[in-house]
Protein backbone atom coordinates (compact mmCIF):
# COMPACT_ATOMS: atom_id res chain seq x y z
CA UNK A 1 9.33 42.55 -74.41
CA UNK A 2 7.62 42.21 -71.22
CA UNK A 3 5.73 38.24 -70.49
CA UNK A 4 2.80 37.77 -68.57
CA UNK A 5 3.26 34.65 -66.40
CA UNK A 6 0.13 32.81 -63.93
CA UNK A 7 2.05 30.54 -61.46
CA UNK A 8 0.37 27.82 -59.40
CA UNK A 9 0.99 26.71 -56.22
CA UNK A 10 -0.81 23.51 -55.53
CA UNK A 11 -2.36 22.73 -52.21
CA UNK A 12 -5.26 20.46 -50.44
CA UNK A 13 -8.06 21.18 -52.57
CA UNK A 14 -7.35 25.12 -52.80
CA UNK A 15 -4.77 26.48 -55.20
CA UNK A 16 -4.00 30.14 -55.15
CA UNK A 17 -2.81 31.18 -58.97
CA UNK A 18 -0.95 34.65 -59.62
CA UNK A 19 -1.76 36.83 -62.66
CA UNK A 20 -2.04 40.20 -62.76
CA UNK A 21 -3.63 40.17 -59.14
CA UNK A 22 -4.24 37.25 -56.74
CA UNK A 23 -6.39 34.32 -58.57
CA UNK A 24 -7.85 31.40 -56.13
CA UNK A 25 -8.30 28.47 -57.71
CA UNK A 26 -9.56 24.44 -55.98
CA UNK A 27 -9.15 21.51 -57.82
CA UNK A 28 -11.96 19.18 -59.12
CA UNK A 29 -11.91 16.19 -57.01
CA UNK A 30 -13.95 13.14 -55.99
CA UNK A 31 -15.60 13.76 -52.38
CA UNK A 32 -18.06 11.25 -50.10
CA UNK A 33 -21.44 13.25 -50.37
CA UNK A 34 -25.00 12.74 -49.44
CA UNK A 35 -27.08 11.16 -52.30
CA UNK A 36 -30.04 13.08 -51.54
CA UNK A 37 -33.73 13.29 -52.43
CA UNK A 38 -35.18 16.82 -52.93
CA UNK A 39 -38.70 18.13 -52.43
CA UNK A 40 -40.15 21.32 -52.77
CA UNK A 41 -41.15 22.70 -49.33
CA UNK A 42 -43.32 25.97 -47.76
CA UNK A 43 -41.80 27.72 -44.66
CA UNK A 44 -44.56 28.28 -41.89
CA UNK A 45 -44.42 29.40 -38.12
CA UNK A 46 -44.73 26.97 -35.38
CA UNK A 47 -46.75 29.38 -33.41
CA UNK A 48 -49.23 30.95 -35.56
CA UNK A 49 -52.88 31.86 -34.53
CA UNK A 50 -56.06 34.41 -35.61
CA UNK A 51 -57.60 36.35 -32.91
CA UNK A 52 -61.26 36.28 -33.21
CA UNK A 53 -63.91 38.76 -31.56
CA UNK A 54 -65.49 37.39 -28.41
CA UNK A 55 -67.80 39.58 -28.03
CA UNK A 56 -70.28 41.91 -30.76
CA UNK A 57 -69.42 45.74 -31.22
CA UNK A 58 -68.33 47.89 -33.26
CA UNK A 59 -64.23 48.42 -33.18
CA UNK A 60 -62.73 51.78 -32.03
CA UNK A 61 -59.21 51.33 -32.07
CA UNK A 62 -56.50 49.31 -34.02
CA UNK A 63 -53.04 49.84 -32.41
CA UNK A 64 -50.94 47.43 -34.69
CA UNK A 65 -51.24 47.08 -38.62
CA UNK A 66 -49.16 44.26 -40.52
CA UNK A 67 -45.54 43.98 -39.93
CA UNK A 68 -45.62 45.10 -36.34
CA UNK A 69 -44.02 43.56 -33.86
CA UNK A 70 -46.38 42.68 -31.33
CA UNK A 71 -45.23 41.91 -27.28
CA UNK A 72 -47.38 39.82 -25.20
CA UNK A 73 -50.21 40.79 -23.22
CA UNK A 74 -50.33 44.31 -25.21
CA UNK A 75 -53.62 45.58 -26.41
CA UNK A 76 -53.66 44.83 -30.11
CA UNK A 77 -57.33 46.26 -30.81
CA UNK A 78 -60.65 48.04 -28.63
CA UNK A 79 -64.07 47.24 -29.62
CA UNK A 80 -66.58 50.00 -28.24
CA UNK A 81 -67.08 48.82 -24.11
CA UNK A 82 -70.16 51.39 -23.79
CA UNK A 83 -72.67 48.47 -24.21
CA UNK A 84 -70.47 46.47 -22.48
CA UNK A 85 -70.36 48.70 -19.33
CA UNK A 86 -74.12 49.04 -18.68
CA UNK A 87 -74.43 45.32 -19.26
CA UNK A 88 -72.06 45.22 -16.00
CA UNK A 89 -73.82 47.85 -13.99
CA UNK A 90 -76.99 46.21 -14.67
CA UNK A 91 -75.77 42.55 -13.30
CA UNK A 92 -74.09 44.87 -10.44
CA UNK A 93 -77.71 45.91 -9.39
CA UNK A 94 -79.16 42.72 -9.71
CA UNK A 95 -76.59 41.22 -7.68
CA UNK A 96 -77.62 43.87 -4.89
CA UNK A 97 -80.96 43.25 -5.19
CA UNK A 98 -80.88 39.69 -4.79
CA UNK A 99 -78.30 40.39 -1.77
CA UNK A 100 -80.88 42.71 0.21
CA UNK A 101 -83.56 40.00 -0.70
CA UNK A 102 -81.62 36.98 0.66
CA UNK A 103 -81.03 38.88 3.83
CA UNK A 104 -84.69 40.07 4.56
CA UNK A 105 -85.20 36.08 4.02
CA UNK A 106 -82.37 35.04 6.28
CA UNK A 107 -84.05 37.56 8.79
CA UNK A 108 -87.39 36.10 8.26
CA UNK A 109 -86.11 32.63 8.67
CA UNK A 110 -84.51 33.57 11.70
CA UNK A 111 -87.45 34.83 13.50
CA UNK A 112 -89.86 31.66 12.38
CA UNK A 113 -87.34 29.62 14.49
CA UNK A 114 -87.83 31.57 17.61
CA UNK A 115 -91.35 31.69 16.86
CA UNK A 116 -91.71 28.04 16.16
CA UNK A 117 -89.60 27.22 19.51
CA UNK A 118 -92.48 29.34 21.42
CA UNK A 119 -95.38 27.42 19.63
CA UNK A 120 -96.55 30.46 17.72
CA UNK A 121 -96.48 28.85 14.20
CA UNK A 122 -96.74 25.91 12.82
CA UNK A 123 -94.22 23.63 10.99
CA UNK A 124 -95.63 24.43 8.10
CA UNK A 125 -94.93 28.19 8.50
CA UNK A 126 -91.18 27.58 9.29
CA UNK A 127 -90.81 25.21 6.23
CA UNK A 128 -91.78 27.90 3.96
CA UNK A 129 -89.28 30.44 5.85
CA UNK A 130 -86.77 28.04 5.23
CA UNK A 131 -87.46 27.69 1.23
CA UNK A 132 -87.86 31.33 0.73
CA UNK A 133 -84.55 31.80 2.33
CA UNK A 134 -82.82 29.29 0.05
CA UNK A 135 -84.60 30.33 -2.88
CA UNK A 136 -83.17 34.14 -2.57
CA UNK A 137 -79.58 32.60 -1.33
CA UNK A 138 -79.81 30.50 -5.11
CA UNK A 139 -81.03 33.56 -6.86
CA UNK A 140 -78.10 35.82 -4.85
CA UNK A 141 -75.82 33.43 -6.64
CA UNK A 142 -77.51 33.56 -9.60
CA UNK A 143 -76.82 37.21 -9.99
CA UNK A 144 -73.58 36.91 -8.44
CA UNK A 145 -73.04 35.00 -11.46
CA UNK A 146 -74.22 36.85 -13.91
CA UNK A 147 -72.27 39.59 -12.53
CA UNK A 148 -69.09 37.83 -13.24
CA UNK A 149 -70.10 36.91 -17.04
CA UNK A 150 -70.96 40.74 -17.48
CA UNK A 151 -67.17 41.52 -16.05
CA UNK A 152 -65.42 38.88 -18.03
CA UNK A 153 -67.29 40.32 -21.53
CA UNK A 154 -66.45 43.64 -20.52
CA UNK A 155 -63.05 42.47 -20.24
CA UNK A 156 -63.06 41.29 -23.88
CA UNK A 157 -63.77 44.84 -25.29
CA UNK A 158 -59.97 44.94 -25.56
CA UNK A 159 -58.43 42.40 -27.18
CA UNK A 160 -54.93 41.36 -26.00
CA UNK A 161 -51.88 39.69 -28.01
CA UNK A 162 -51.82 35.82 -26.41
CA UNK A 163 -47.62 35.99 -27.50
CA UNK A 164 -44.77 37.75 -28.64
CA UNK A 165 -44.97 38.18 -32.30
CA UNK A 166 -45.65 40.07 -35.42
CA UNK A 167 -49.06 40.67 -37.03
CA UNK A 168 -49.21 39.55 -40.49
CA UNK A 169 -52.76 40.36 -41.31
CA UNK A 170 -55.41 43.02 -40.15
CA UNK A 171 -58.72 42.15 -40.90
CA UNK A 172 -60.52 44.68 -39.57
CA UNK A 173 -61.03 48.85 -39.74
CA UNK A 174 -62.15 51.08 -36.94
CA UNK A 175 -65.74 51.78 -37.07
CA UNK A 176 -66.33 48.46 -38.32
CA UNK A 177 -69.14 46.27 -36.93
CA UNK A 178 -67.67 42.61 -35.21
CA UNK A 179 -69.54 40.13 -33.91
CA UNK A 180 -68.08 36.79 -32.01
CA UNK A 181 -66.04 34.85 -34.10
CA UNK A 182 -65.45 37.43 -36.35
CA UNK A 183 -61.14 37.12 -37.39
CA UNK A 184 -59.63 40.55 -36.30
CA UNK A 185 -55.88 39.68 -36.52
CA UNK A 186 -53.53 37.05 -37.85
CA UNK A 187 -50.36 36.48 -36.13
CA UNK A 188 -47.17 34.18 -35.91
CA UNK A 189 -43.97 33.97 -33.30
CA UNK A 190 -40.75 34.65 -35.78
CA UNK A 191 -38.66 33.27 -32.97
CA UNK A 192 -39.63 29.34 -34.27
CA UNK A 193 -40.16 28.11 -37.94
CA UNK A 194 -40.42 24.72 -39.43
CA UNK A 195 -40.27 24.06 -43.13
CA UNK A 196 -43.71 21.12 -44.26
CA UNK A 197 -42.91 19.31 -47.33
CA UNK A 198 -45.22 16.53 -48.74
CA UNK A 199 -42.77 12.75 -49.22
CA UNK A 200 -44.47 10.10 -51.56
CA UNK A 201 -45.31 6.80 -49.67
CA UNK A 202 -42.20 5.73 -52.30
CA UNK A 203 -39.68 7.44 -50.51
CA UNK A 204 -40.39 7.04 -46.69
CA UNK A 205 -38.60 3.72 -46.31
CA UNK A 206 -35.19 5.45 -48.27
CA UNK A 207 -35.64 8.80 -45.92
CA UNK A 208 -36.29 6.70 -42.68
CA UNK A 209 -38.64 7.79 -39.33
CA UNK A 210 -36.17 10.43 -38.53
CA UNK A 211 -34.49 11.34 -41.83
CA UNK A 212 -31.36 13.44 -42.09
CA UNK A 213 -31.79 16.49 -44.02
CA UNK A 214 -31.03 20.17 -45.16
CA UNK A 215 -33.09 22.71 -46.14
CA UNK A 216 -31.82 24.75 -49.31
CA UNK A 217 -33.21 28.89 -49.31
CA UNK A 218 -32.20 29.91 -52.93
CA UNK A 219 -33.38 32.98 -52.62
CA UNK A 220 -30.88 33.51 -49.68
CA UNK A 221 -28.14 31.57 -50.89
CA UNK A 222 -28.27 29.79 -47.49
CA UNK A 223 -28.67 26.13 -46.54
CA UNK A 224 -29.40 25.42 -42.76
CA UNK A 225 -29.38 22.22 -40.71
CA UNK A 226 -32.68 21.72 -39.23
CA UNK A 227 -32.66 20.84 -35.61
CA UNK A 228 -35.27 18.24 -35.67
CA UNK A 229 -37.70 16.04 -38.43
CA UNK A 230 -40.87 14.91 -37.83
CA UNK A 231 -42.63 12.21 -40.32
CA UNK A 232 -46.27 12.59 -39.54
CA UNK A 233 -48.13 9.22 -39.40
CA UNK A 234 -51.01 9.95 -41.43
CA UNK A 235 -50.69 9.96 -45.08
CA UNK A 236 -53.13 12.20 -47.42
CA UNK A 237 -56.32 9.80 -49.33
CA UNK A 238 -55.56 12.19 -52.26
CA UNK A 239 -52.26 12.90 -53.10
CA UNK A 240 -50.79 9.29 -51.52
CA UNK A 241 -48.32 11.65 -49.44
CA UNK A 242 -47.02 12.29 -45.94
CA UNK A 243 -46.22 15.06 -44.51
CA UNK A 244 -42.66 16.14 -42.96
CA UNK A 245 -41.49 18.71 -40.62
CA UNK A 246 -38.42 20.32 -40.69
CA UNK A 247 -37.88 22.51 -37.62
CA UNK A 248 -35.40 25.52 -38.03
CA UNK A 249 -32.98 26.46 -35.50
CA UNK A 250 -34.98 29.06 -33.39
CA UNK A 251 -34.32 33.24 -34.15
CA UNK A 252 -32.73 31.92 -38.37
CA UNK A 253 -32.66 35.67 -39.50
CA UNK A 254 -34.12 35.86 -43.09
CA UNK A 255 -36.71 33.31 -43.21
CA UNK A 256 -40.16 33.76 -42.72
CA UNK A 257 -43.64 32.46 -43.22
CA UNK A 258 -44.77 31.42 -46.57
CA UNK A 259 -41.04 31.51 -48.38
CA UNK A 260 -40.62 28.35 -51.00
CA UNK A 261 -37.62 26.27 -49.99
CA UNK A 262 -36.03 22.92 -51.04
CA UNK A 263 -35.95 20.09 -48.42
CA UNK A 264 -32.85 17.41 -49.29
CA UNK A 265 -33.55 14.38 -47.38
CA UNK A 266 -30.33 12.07 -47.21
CA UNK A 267 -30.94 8.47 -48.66
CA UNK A 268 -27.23 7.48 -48.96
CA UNK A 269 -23.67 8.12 -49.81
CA UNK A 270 -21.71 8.30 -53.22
CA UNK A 271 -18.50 9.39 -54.17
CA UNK A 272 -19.06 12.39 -56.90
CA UNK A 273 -16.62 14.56 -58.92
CA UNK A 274 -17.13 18.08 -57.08
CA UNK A 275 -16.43 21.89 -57.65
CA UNK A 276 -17.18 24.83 -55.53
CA UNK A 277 -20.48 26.38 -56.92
CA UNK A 278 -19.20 29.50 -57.09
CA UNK A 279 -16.70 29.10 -59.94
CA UNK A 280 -19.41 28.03 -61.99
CA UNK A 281 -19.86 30.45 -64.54
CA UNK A 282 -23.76 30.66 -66.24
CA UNK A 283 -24.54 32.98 -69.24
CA UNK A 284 -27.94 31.87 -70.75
CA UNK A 285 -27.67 28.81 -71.84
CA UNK A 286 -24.45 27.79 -71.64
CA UNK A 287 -22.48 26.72 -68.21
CA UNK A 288 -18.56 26.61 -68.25
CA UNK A 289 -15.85 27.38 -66.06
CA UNK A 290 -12.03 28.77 -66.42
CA UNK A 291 -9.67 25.62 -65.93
CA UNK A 292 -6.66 26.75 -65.18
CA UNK A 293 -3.45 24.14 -66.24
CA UNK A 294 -0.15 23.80 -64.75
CA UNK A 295 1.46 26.15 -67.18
CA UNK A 296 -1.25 29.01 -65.63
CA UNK A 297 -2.81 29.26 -68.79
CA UNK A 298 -6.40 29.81 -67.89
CA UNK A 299 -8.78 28.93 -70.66
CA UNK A 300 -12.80 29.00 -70.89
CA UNK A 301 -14.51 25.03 -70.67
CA UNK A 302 -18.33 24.18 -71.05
CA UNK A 303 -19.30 21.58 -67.99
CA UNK A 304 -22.48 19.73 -67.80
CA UNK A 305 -23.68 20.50 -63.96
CA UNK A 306 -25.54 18.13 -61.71
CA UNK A 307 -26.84 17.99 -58.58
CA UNK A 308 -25.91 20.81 -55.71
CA UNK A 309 -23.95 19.82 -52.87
CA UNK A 310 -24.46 20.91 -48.94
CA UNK A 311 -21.65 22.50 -48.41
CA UNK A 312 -22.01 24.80 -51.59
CA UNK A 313 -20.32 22.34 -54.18
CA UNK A 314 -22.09 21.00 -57.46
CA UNK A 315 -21.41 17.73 -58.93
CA UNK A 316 -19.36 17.49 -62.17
CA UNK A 317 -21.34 15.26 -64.41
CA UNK A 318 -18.93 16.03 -67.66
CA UNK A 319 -16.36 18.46 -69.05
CA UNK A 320 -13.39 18.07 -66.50
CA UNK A 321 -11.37 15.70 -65.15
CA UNK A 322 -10.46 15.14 -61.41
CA UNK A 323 -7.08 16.87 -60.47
CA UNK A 324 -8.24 19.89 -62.79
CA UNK A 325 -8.11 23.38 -61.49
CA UNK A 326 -11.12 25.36 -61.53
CA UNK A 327 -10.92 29.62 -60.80
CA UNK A 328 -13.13 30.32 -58.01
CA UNK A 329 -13.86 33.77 -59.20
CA UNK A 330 -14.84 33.43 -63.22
CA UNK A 331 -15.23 37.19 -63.91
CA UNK A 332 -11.30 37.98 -62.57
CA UNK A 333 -10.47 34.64 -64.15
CA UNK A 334 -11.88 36.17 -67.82
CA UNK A 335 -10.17 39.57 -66.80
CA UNK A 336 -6.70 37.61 -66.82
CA UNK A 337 -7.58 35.63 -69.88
CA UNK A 338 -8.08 38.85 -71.71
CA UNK A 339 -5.51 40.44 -70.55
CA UNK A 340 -3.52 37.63 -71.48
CA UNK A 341 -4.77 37.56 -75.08
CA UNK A 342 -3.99 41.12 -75.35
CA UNK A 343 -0.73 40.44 -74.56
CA UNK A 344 -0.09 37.88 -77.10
CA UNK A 345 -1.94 39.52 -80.06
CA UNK A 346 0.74 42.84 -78.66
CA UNK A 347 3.68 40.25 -78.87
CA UNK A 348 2.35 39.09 -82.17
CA UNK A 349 2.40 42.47 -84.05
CA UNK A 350 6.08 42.83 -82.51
CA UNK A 351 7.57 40.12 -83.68
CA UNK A 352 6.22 41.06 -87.45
């Protein structure tokens, strides 16, 4: 008759247990961790913008649609520049017009001053030389001006990205009629994010000016140490809260605008009974893990879970005992359990 033996070799906090294959267990012990206090908290981009029309028309080419990555000074969208354009020609032609007029003036000027050396006119003649010749140098300006404002609207017919990014909402369809201020694009720089979470007035003396914290993605299975925290000073009238920001580490793959998060903000220390999360096994209702004794027995336990732990441990508020072994990997720990319970029931039926 052939046993079935599990032996355990016992080491610092990891034990590796031997059944039918390789079984890794750790042992449920008391650790230093952060007492913590969690808030929900919204992921946004630290460079984020809408570019608006600056000018009316109607649009004649989109080259980006949401979700493309955008690079800086590329043309993102054209609005129809044939309006545009003979605005500019006309301001070109005024701007000759009042050249040729301020130099006939200039001229004229120039020839009351000889005149009015030589005692041919009066004083009052040359005065109004004088004004006529500073009115057209004002108006050459003028149109000079004008000319420029023309260029610079002519310029806004095509509407350029202001920064690296991608565009995460097109508001607009070619053929469609803008006028200025009208949103075109929506865009944000993936490079930098920063997590806002709203903190009670309560809590801001426990989580300090510059609190300590970690931001938990659950639908990653990541948690990330922010790089910097920011308590705003102004609280909200309505809600009695503050605002916090939680800057990412620039480039975090994974994380983007608008994803829901949990923000633990570090209030103190306590000693806590601890497991590794992962050999926490869930089915419905019911949480439990395979404890696995010094014999290498491994049998199926209920455990009453608390709080989650940075470093991907959860706190063991009942149903083990520290010094307990825990299988890090329930479903081949409930493999070797059956398999062991085969084995008895076979030695069972032999022995009758």
């Amino acid at each position: 008759m052939k046993k079935f033996w599990i032996f355990c070799f016992l080491l610092p906090g990891v034990v590796t247990a031997h059944a039918a294959g390789q079984l890794d267990v750790a042992t449920a012990q008391y650790r230093e961790v952060a007492q913590t206090y969690s808030v929900d908290g919204l992921v946004e981009a630290v460079h984020q913008s809408t570019v608006s029309a600056q000018i009316s028309g109607r649009v004649k080419e989109v080259n980006f649609d949401t979700g493309d990555h955008v690079k800086k000074g590329q043309v993102i969208l054209r609005i129809d520049e044939r309006e545009a354009l003979q605005a500019l020609a006309g301001s070109q032609a005024q701007v000759f017009q009042a050249q040729a007029n301020m130099q006939n003036a200039k001229a004229a000027y120039e020839r009351a001053r000889q005149l009015f050396a030589q005692k041919f006119i009066s004083q009052a003649a040359l005065d109004k030389a004088q004004a006529d010749y500073k009115v057209a140098l004002a108006q050459a300006a003028a149109s000079e001006s004008g000319a420029g404002q023309a260029s610079l609207a002519h310029g806004y017919t095509a509407v350029i990205a202001p920064y690296s990014g991608v565009v995460s909402a097109r508001l607009v369809e070619v053929g469609e009629m803008v006028m200025p201020g009208k949103p075109l694009m929506t865009g944000f720089d993936p490079a930098e994010m920063r997590v806002v979470a709203s903190v009670p007035q309560s809590k801001l003396a426990d989580i300090g000016v510059r609190p300590d914290a970690m931001v938990e993605v659950h639908s990653l299975n990541r948690w990330i140490k922010p790089v910097s925290t920011i308590v705003q000073p102004v609280a909200d009238a309505r809600t009695h809260s503050t605002q916090v920001r939680v800057y990412l580490p620039k480039n975090e793959t994974g994380i983007y605008p608008g994803m829901f998060v949990h923000t633990h903000f570090v209030v103190g220390k306590a000693n806590k009974l601890a497991i590794p999360a992962s050999a926490v096994l869930r089915r419905s209702e019911v949480v439990a893990v395979y404890v696995v004794d010094k014999k290498g027995n491994v049998k199926l336990r209920q455990v009453r879970i608390g709080d989650a732990v940075a470093d991907g441990a959860v706190e063991v508020l009942a149903g083990l005992n520290p010094g307990e072994a825990v299988a890090l990997d329930p479903v081949k720990a409930g493999m070797a359990q059956k398999t062991e319970d085969r084995r008895q029931k076979t030695a069972e039926g032999a022995g009758k």
